[in-house]
Protein backbone atom coordinates (compact mmCIF):
# COMPACT_ATOMS: atom_id res chain seq x y z
CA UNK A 1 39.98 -11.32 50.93
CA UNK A 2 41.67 -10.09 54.01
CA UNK A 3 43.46 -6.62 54.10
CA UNK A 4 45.74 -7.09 57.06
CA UNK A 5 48.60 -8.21 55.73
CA UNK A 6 48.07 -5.47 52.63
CA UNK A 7 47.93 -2.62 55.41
CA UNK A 8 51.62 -2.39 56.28
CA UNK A 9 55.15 -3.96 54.80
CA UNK A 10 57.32 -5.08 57.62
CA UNK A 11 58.85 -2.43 57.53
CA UNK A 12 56.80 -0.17 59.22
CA UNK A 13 55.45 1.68 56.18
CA UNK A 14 51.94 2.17 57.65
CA UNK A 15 49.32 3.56 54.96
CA UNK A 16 47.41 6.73 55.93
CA UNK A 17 44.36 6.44 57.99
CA UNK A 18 41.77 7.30 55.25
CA UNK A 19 43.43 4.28 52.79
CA UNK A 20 42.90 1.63 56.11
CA UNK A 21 39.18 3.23 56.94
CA UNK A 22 38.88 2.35 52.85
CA UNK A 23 40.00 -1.02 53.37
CA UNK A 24 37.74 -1.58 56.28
CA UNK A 25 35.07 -0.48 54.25
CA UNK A 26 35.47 -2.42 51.27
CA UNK A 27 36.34 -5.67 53.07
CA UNK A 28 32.54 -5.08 54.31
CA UNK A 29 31.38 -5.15 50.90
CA UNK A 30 29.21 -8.09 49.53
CA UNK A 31 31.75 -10.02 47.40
CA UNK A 32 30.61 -9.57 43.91
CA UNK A 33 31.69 -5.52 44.60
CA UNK A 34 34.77 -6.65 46.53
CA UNK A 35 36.36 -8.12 43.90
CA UNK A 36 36.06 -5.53 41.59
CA UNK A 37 37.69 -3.05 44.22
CA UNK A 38 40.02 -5.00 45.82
CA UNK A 39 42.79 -4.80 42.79
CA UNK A 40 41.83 -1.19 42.36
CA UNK A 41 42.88 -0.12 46.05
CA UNK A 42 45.57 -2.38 45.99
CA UNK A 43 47.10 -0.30 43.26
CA UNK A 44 46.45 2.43 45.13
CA UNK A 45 48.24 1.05 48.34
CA UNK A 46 50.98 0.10 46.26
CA UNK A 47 51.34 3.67 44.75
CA UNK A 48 51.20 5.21 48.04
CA UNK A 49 53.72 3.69 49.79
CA UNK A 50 56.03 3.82 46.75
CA UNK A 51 55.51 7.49 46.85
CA UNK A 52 56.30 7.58 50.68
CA UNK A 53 59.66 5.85 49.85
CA UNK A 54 60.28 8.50 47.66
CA UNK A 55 59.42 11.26 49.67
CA UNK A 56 61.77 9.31 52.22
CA UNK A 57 64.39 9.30 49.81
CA UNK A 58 64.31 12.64 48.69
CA UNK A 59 63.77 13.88 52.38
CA UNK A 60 67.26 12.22 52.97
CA UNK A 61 68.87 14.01 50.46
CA UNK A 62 68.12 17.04 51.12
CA UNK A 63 69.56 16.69 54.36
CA UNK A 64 73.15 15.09 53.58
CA UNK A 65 72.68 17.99 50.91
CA UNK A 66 72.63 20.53 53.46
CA UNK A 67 75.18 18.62 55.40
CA UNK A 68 77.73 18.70 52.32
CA UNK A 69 76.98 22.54 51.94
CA UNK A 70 77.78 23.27 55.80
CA UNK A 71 80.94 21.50 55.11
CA UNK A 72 82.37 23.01 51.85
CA UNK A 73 81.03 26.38 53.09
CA UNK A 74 83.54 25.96 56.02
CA UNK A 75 86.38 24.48 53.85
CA UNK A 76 85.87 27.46 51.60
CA UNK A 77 86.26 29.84 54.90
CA UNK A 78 89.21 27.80 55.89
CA UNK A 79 90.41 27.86 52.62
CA UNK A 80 90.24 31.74 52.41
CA UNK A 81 91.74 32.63 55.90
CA UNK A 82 94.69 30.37 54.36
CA UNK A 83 95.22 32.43 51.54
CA UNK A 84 94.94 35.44 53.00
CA UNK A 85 97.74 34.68 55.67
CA UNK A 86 99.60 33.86 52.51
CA UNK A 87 99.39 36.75 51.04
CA UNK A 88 100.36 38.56 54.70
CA UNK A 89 103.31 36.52 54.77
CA UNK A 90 104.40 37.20 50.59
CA UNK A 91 103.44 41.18 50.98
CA UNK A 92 105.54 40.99 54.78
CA UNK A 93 108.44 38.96 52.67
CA UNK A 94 108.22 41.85 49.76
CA UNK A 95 108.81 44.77 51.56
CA UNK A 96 112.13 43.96 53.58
């Protein structure tokens, strides 16, 4: 069985180095021991690169997280400055 096509999903998701040196390995096996680890590292792969989507995932939204903070930090200065030249303009309006 060839690992090749197992080593990356068009998509760029490349497996780490040690997981490919494993492949390489095993693909030099005699067959009777390929077959028995072949499914086992292809769970493996499979594992790894769905935990590198959600690292991906979570590393995105941490950052639109952060994003959406620096925003409604900045409406909530805005939104201050607002209501304290309100109150300038009610206390100036009070005292004539």
């Amino acid at each position: 069985m060839k690992f090749d096509s197992r080593l990356s999903s068009g998509k760029g998701e490349q497996l780490p180095r040690d997981m490919v040196d494993l492949a390489t390995a095993i693909s030099h096996l005699p067959a009777e021991h390929r077959s028995q680890l072949e499914p086992v590292f292809q769970r493996v792969a499979g594992s790894t690169r769905r935990r590198r989507r959600i690292l991906n995932l979570v590393q995105e939204a941490l950052s639109q997280l952060r994003l959406d903070m620096k925003y409604l930090l900045f409406d909530l200065e805005a939104t201050r400055r607002e209501r304290n030249e309100y109150r300038r303009c009610l206390e100036g309006e009070g005292e004539e």
